[in-house]
C-alpha atoms as a PDB file:
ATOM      1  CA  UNK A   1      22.642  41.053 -24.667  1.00  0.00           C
ATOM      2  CA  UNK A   2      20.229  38.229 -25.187  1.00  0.00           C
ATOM      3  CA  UNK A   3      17.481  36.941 -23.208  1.00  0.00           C
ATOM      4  CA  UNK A   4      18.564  35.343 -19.951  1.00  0.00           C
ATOM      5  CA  UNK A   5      17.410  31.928 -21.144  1.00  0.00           C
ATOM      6  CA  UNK A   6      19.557  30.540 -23.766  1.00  0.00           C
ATOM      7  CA  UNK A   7      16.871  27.709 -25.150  1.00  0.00           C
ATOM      8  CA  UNK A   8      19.438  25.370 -25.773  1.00  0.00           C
ATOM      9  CA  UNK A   9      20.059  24.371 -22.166  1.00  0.00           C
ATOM     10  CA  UNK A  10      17.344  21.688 -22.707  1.00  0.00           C
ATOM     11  CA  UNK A  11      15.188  22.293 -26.275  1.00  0.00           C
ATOM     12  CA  UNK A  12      12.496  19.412 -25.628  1.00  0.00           C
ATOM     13  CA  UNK A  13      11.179  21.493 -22.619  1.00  0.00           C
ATOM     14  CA  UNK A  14      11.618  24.663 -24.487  1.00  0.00           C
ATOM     15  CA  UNK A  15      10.503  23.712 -27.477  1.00  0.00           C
ATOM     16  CA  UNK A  16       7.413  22.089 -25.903  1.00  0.00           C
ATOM     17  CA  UNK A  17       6.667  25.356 -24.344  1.00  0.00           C
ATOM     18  CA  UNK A  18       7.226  27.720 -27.052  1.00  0.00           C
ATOM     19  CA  UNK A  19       4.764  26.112 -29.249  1.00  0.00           C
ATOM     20  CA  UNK A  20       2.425  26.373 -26.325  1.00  0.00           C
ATOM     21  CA  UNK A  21       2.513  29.846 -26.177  1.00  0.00           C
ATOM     22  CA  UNK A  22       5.397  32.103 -27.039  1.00  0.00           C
ATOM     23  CA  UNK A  23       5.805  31.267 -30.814  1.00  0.00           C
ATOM     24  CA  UNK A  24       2.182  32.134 -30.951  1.00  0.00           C
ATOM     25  CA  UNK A  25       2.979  35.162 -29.715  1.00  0.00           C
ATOM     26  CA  UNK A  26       1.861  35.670 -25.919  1.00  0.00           C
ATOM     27  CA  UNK A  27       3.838  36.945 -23.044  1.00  0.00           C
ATOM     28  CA  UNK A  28       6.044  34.788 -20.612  1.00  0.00           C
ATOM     29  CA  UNK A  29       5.603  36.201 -16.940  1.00  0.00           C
ATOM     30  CA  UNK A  30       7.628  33.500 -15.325  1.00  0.00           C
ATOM     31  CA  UNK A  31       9.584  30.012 -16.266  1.00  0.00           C
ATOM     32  CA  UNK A  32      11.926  27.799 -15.062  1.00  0.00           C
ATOM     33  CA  UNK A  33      13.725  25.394 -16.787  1.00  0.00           C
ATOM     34  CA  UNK A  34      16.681  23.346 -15.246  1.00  0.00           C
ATOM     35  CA  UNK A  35      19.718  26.142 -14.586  1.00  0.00           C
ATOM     36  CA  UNK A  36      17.942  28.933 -16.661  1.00  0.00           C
ATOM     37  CA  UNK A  37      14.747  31.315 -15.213  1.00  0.00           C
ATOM     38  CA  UNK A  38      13.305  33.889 -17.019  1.00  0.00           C
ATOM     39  CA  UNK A  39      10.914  37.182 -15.930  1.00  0.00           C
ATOM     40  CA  UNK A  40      10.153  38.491 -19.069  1.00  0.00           C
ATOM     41  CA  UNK A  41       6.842  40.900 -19.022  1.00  0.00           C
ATOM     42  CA  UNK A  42       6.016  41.744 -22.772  1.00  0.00           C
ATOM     43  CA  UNK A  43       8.982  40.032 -24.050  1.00  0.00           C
ATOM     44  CA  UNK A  44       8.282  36.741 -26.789  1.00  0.00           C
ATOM     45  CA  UNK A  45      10.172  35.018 -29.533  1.00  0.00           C
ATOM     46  CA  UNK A  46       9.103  35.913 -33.005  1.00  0.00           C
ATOM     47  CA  UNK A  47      10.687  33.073 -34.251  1.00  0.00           C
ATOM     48  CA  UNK A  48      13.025  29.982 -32.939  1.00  0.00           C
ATOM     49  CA  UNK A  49      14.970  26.930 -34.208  1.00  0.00           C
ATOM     50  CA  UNK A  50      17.143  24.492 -32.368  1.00  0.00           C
ATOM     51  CA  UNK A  51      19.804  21.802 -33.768  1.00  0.00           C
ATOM     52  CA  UNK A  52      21.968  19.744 -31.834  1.00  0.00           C
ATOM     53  CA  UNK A  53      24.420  17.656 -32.499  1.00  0.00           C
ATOM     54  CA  UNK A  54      27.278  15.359 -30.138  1.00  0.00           C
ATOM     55  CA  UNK A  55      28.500  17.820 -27.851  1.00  0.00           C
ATOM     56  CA  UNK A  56      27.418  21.217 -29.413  1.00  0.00           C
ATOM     57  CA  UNK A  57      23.830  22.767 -29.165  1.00  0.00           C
ATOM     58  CA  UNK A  58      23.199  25.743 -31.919  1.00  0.00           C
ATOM     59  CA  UNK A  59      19.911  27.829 -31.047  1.00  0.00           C
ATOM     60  CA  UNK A  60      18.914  30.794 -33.563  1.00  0.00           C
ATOM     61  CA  UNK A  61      16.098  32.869 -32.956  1.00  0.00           C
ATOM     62  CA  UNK A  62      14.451  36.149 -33.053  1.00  0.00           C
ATOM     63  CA  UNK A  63      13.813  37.866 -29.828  1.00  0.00           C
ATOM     64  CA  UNK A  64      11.346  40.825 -28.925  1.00  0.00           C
ATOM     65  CA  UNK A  65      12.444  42.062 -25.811  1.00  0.00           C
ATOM     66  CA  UNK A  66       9.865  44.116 -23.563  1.00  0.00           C
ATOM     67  CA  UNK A  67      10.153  47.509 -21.618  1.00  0.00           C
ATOM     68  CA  UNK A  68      11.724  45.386 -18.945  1.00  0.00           C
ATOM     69  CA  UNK A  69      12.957  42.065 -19.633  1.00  0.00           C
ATOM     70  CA  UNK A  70      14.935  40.552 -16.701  1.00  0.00           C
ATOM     71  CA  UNK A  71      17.004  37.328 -16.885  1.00  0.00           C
ATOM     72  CA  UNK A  72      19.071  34.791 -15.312  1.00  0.00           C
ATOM     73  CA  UNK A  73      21.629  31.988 -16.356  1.00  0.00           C
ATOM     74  CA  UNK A  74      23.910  29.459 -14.840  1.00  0.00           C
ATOM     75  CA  UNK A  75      24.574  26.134 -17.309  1.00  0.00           C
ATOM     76  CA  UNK A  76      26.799  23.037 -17.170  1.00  0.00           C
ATOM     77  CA  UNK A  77      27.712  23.912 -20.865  1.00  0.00           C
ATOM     78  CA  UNK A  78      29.820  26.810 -22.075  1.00  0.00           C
ATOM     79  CA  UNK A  79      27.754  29.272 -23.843  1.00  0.00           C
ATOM     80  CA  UNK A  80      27.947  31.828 -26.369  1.00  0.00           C
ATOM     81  CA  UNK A  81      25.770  34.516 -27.550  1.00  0.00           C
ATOM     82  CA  UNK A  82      26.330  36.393 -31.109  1.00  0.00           C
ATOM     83  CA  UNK A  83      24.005  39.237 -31.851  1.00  0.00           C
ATOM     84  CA  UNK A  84      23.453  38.462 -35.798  1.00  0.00           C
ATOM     85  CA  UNK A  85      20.737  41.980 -36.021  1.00  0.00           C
ATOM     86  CA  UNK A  86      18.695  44.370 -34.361  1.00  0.00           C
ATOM     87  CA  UNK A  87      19.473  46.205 -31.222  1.00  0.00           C
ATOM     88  CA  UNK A  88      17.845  46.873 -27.530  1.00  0.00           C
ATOM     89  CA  UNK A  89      17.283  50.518 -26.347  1.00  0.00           C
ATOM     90  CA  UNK A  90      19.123  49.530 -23.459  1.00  0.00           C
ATOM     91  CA  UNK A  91      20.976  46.348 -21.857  1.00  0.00           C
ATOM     92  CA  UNK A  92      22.849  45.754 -18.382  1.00  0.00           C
ATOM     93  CA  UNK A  93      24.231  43.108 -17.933  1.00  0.00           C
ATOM     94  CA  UNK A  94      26.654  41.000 -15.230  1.00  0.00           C
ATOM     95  CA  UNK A  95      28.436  37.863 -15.032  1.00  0.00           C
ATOM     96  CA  UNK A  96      29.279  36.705 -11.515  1.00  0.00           C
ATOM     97  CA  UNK A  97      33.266  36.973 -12.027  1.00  0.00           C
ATOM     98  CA  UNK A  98      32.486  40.597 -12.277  1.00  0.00           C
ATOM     99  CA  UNK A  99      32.358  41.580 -16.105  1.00  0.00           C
ATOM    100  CA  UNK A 100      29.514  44.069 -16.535  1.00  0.00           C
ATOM    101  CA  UNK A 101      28.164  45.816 -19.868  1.00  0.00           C
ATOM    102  CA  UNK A 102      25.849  48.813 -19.873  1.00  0.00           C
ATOM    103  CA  UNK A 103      24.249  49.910 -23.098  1.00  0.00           C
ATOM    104  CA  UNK A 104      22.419  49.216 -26.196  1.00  0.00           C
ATOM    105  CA  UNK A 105      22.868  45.474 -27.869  1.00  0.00           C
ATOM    106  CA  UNK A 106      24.589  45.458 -31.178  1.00  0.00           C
ATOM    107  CA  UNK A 107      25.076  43.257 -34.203  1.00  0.00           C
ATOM    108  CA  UNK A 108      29.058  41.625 -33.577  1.00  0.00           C
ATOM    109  CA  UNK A 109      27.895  41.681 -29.635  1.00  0.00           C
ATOM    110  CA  UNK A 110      29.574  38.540 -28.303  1.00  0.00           C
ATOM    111  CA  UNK A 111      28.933  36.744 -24.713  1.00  0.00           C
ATOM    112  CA  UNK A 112      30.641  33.911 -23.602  1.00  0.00           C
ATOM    113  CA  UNK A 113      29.655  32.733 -20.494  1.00  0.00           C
ATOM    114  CA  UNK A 114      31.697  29.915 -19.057  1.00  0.00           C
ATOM    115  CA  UNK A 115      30.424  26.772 -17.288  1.00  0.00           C
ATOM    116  CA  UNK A 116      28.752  27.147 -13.842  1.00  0.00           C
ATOM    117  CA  UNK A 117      29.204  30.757 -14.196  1.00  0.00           C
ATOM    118  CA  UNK A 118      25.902  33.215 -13.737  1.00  0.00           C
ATOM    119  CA  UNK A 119      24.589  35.651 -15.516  1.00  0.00           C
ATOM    120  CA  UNK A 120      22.008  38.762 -14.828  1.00  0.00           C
ATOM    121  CA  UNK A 121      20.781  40.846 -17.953  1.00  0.00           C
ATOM    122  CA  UNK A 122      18.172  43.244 -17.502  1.00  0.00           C
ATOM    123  CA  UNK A 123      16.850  44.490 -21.340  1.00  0.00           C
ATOM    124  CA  UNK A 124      14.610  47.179 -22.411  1.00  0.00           C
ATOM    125  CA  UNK A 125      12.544  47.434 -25.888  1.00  0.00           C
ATOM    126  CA  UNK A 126      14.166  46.191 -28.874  1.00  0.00           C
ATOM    127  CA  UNK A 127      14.498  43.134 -31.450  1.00  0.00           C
ATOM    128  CA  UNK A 128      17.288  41.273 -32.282  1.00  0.00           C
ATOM    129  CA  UNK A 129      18.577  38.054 -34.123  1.00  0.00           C
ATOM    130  CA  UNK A 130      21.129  36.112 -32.043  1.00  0.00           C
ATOM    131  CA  UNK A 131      22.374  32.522 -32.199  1.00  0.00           C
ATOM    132  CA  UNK A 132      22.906  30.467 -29.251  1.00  0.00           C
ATOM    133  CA  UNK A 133      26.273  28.233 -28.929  1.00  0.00           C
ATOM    134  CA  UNK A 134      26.333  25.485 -26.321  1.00  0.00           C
ATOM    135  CA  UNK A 135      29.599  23.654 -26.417  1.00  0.00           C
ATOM    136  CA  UNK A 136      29.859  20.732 -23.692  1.00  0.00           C
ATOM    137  CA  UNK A 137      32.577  20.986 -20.922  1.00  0.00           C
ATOM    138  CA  UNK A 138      34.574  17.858 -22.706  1.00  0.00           C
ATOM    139  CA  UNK A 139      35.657  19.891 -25.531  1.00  0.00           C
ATOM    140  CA  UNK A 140      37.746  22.196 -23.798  1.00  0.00           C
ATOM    141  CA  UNK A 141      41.208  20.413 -22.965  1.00  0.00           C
ATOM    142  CA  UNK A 142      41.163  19.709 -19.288  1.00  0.00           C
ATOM    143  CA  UNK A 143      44.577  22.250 -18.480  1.00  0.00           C
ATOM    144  CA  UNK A 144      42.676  25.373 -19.253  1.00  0.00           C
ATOM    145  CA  UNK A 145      41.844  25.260 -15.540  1.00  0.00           C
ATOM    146  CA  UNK A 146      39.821  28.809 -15.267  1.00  0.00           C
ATOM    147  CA  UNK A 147      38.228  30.617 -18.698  1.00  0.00           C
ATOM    148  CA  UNK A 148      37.633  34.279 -18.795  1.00  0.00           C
ATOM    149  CA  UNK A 149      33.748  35.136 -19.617  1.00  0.00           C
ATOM    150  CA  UNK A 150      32.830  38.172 -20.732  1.00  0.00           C
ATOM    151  CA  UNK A 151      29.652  40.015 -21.979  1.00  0.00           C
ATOM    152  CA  UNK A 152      28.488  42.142 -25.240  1.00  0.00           C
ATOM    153  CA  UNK A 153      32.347  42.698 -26.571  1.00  0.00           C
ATOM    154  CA  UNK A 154      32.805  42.454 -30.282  1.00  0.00           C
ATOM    155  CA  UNK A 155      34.751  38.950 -30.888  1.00  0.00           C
ATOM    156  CA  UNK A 156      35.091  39.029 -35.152  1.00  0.00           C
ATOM    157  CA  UNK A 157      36.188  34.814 -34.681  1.00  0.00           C
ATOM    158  CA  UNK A 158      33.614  34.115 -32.471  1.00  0.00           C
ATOM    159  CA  UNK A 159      31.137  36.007 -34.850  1.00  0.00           C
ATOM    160  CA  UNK A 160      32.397  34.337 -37.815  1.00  0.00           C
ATOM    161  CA  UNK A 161      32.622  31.029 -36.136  1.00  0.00           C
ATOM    162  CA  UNK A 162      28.920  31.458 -35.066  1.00  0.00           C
ATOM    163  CA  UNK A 163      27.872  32.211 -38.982  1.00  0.00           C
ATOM    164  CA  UNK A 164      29.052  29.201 -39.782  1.00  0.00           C
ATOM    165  CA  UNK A 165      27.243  27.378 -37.392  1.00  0.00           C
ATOM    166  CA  UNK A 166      24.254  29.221 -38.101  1.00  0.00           C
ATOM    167  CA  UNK A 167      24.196  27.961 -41.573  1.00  0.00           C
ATOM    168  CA  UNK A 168      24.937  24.274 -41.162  1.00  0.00           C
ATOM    169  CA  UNK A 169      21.990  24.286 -38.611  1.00  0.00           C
ATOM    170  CA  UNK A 170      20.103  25.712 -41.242  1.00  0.00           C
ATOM    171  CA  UNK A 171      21.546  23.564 -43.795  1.00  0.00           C
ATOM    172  CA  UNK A 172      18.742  21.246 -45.795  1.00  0.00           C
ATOM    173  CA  UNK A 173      18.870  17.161 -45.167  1.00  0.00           C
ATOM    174  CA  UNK A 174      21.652  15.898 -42.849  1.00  0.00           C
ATOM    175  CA  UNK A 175      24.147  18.481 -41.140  1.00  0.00           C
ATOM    176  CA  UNK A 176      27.638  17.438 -41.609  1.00  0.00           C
ATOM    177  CA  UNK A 177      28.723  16.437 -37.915  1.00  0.00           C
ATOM    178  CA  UNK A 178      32.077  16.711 -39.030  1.00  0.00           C
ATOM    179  CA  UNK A 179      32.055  20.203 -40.157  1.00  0.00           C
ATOM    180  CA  UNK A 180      30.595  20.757 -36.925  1.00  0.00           C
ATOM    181  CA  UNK A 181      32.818  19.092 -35.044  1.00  0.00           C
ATOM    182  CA  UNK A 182      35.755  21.262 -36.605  1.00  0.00           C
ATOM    183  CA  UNK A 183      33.841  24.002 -35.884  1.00  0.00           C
ATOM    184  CA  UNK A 184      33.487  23.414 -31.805  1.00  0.00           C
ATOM    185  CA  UNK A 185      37.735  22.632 -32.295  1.00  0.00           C
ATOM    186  CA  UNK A 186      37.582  26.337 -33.695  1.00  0.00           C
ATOM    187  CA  UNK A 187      35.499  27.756 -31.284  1.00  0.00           C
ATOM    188  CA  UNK A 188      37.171  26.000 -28.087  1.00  0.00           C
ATOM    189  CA  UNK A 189      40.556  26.445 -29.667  1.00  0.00           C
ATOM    190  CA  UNK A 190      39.975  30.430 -29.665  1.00  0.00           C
ATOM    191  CA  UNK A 191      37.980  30.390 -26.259  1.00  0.00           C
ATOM    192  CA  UNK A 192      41.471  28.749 -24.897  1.00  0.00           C
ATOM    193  CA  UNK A 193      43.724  30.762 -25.923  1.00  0.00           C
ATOM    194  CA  UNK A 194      42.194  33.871 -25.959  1.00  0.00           C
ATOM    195  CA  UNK A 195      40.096  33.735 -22.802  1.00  0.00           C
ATOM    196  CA  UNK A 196      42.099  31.253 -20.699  1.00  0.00           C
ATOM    197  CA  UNK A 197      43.435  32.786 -17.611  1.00  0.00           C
ATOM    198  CA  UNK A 198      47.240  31.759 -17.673  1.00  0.00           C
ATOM    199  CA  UNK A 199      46.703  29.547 -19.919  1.00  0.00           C
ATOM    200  CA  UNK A 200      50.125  28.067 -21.494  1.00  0.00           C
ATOM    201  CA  UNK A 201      51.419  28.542 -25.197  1.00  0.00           C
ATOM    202  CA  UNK A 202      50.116  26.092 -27.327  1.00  0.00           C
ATOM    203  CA  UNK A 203      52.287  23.048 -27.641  1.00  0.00           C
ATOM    204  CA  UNK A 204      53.471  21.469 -30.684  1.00  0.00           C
ATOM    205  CA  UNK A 205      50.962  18.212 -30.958  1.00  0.00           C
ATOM    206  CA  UNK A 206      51.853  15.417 -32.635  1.00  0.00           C
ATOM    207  CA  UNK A 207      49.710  12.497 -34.429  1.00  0.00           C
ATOM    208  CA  UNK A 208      51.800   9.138 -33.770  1.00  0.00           C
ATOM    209  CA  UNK A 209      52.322   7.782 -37.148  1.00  0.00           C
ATOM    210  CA  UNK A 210      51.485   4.437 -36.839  1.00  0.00           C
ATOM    211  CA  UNK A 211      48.073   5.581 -35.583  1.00  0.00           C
ATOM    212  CA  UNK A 212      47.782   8.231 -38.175  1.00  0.00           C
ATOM    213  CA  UNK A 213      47.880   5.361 -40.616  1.00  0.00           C
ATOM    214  CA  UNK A 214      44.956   3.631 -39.088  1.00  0.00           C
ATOM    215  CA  UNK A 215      43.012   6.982 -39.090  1.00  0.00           C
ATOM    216  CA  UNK A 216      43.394   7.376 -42.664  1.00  0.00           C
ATOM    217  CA  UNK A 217      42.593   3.531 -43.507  1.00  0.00           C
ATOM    218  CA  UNK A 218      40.112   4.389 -41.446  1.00  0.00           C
ATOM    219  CA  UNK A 219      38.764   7.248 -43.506  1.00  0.00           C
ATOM    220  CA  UNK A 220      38.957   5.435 -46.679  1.00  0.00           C
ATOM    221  CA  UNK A 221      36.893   2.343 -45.587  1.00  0.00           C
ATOM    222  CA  UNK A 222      34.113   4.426 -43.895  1.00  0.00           C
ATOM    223  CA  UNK A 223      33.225   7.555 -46.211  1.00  0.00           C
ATOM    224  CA  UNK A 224      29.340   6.381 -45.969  1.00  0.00           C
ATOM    225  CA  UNK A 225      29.598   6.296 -42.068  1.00  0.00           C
ATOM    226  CA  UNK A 226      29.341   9.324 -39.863  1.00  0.00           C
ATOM    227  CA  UNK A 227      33.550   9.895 -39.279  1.00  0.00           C
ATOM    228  CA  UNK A 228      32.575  12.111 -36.231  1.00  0.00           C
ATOM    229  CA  UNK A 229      35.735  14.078 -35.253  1.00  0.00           C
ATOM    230  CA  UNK A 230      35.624  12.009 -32.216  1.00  0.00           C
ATOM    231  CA  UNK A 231      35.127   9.031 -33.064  1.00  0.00           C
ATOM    232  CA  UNK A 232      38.557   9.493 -35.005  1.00  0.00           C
ATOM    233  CA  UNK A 233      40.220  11.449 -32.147  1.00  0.00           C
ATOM    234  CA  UNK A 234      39.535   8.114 -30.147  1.00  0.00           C
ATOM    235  CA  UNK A 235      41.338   5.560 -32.789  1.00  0.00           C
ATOM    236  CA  UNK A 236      44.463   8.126 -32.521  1.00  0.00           C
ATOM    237  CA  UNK A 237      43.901   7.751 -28.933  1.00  0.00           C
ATOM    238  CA  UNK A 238      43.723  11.737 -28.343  1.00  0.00           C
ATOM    239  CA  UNK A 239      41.315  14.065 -27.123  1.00  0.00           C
ATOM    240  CA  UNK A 240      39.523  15.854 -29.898  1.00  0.00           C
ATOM    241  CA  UNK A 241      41.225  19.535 -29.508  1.00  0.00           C
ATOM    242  CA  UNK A 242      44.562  17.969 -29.603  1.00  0.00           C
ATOM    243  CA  UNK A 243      43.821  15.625 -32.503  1.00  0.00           C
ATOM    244  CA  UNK A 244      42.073  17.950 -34.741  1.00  0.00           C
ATOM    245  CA  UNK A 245      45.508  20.311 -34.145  1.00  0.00           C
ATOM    246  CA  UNK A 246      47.751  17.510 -34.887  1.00  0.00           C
ATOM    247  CA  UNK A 247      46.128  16.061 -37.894  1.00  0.00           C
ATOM    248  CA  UNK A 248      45.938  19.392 -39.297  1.00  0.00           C
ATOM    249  CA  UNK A 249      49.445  19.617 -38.800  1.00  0.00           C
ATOM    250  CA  UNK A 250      50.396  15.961 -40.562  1.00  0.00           C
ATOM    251  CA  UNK A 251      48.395  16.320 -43.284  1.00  0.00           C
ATOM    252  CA  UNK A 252      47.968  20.427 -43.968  1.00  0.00           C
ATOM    253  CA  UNK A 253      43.864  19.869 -43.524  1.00  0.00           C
ATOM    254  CA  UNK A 254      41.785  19.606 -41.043  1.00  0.00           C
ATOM    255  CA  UNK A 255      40.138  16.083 -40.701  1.00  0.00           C
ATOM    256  CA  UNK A 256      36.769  17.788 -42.210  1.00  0.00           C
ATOM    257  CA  UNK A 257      38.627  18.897 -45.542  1.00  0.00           C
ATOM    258  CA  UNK A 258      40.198  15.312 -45.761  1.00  0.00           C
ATOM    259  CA  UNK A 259      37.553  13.451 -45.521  1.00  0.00           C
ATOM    260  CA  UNK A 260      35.195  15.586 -48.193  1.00  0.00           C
ATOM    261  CA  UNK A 261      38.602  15.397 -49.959  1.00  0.00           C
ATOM    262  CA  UNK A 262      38.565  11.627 -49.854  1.00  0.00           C
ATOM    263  CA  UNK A 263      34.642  11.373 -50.612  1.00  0.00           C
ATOM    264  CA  UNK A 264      35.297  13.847 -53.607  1.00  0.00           C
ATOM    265  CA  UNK A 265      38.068  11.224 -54.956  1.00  0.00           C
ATOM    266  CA  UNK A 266      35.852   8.013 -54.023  1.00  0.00           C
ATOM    267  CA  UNK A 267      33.187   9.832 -56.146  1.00  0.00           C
ATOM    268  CA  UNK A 268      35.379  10.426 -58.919  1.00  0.00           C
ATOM    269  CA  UNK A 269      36.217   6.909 -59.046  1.00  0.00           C
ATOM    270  CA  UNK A 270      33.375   5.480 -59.059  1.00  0.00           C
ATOM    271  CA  UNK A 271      31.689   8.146 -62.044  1.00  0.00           C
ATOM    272  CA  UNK A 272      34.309   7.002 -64.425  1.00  0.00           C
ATOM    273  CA  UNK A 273      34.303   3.165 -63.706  1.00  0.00           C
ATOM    274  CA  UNK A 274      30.725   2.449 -62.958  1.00  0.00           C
ATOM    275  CA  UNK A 275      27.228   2.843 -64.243  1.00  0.00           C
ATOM    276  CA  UNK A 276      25.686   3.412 -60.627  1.00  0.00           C
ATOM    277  CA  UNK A 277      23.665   6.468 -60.417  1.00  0.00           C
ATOM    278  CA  UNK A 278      24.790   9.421 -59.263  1.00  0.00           C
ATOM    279  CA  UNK A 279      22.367   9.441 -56.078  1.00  0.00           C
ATOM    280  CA  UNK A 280      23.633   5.984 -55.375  1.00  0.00           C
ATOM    281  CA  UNK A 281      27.184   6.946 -55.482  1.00  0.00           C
ATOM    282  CA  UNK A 282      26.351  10.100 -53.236  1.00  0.00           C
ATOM    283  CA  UNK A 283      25.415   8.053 -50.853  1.00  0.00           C
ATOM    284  CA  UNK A 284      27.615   5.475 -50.851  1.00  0.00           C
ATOM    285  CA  UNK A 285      30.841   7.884 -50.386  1.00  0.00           C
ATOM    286  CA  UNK A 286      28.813  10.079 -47.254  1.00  0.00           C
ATOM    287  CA  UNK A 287      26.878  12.416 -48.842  1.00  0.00           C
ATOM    288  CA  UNK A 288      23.471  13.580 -47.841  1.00  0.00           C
ATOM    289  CA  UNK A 289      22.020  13.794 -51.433  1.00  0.00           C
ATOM    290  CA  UNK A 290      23.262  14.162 -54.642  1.00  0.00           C
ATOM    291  CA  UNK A 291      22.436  18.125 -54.621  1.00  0.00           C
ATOM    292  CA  UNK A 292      24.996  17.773 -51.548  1.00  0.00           C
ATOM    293  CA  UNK A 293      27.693  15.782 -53.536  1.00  0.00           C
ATOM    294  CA  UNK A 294      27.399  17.625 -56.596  1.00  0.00           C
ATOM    295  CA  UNK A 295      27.324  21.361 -55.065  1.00  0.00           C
ATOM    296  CA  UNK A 296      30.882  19.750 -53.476  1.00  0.00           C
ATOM    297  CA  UNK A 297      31.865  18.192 -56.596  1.00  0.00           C
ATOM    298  CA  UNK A 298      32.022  21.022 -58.096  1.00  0.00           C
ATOM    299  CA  UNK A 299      33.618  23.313 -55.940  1.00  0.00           C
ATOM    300  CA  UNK A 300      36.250  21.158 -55.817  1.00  0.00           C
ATOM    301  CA  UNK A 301      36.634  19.442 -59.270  1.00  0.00           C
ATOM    302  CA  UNK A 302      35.133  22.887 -61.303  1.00  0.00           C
ATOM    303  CA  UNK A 303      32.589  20.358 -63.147  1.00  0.00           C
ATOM    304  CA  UNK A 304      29.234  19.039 -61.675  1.00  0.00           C
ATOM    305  CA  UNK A 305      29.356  14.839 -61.290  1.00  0.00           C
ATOM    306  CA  UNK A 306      27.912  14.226 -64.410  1.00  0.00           C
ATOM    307  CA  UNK A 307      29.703  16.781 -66.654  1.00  0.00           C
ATOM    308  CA  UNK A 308      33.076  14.916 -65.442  1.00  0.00           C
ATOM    309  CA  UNK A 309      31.472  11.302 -66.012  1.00  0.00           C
ATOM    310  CA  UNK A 310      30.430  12.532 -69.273  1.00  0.00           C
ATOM    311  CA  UNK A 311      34.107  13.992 -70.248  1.00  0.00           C
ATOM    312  CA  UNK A 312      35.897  10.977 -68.738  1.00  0.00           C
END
C-alpha cells in the first residue's frame, strides 16, 4: 500500500534525511532506520510533514513509488496506513500473521499493522497521498491480548478517523492535544473491537462520582492548561480508553466537547463582565488565538465573540 517505511517510527532521523536528499528529489537505494529498511530504486517523496503529539505520531506525505519499490516494517507502535489519493500500477503486499493483498493501491486503502508485527510490500509505478498513524502500545487496554492486522482493505472509520487527524496536524498555531487524544480513544476503541481476536463485549464503564467531581473542578480551574485526556484519565484514576468511555457516558460528551464547552462558557463570561481583550480572554480560557476562539465561538454560540459582547 504505502512505502515500507512509515517516517513516523522516528521523524528527527527521517526528517534529517529527507531534507538531505529525498525532498529534493533524488533516489533512495538503501536506508535503515531503527525497525524500518527501505530498497526503494526510483522511488522519492514529493512532499512530507510530520506532527506528533503524547502517544500518537501523524505522518502525511506524498509518495512516488518506482518500477520496483520494495519495503520492510516491524515497529513498537501500532500503525496505520490510509491511502487519501492516487494509486500504484501494482502492490503485493504481506504481513507476517499471513494477511496478503495483491493489486493496485486505492484511495479508502487501509493497513493496520499491529505492534511487533512485519510487513513486506513490494510496489510498482504510481503516486499516492497517504497519512501515517502511529498510536503507542499504552493506548490499547491491556485485555485485548492479540489484534488482527490486515493490509489495503477499505476501513470507512479508520478513513474518517485518519481525516481528522490529517487536519489537526495540519491545523495553524497549537494542535488541540485533546482533540487528539479523543481521536487515538476513537481509533483504538475501533481497532479493539473490530480487530481484536476474541476480544470480549465491551463492558459498561463507570466514572466513580466522587472522582468525576474532581475531574470537572478540575476542568473549570485549568481551561488555559493543556487538559490532556490523560492527564484527566489519571485524576479519575483510569486508563485513558476506559475513562474517555465512561465520561462520555456521565456526562453525554466526550471530555474534548466538555472542555471546549466549558472554555466557550468561561469566554462568554468574561465578554460580558470584563473589558479584557478578546485575544487576552482567548488565551486565558485555552485557546490558541483568538481566530481559534472565535471560529469556536461561533459555531457554538451562532455569533462571533465580539458580536455577543456587543449585544450583551
Amino acid at each position: 500500500m504505502h512505502p515500507g517505511r512509515p517516517a513516523v517510527c522516528r521523524f528527527a532521523v527521517v526528517a534529517e534525511l529527507f531534507t538531505q536528499g529525498l525532498q529534493n528529489g533524488r533516489e533512495n537505494s538503501a536506508m535503515t532506520i531503527d525497525d524500518c529498511s527501505v530498497r526503494q530504486p526510483g522511488g522519492r517523496f514529493l512532499s512530507i510533514f510530520e506532527r506528533q503529539w503524547d502517544g500518537v505520531k501523524v505522518e502525511i506525505a506524498r509518495w512516488h513509488s518506482g518500477p520496483s519499490n520494495e519495503g520492510l516494517c516491524h515497529l513498537d507502535d501500532h500503525t496505520v496506513f490510509v491511502t487519501l489519493a492516487g494509486a500504484t500500477h501494482r502492490t503485493v503486499a504481506t504481513l507476517d500473521t499471513g494477511d496478503q493483498y495483491i493489486g493496485a493501491d486505492f484511495p479508502g486503502a487501509v493497513t493496520f499493522i499491529p505492534a511487533g508485527v512485519r510487513r513486506h510490500a513490494f510496489h510498482e509505478t504510481g503516486v499516492i497521498d497517504f497519512v501515517t498513524i502511529g498510536v503507542r502500545q499504552a493506548l490499547i487496554p491491556p485485555d485485548a491480548v492479540e489484534l488482527r492486522g490486515f493490509t489495503n482493505q477499505p476501513d470507512p472509520v479508520i478513513h474518517r478517523l485518519a481525516l481528522k487527524f490529517r487536519n489537526e496536524a495540519q491545523a495553524t498555531g497549537c494542535p488541540g492535544a485533546l482533540f487528539v487524544d479523543n481521536l487515538a480513544a476513537s481509533l483504538s476503541s475501533h481497532l479493539l473491537h473490530k480487530y481484536s481476536a476474541g476480544a470480549p463485549r465491551p463492558k459498561s464503564v463507570v466514572v466513580e462520582r466522587k472522582r468525576l467531581l474532581q475531574v470537572l473542578d478540575h476542568i473549570r480551574d485549568h481551561l488555559a492548561d493543556d487538559l490532556a485526556l490523560a492527564k484527566l484519565a489519571a485524576l479519575a484514576d483510569m486508563d485513558v480508553y476506559q475513562f474517555a468511555r465512561g465520561f462520555k457516558r456521565a456526562t453525554g460528551q466526550s471530555p474534548h466537547r466538555y472542555v471546549i464547552g466549558q472554555r466557550v462558557e468561561r469566554a462568554a463570561e468574561l465578554l460580558t463582565r470584563s473589558t479584557q481583550p478578546i485575544a487576552d480572554i482567548a488565551h486565558e480560557v485555552g485557546f490558541s488565538s483568538q481566530s481559534h476562539l472565535t471560529t469556536t465561538f461561533r459555531k457554538l454560540i451562532g455569533e462571533t465573540p465580539l458580536a455577543y459582547r456587543e449585544g450583551h
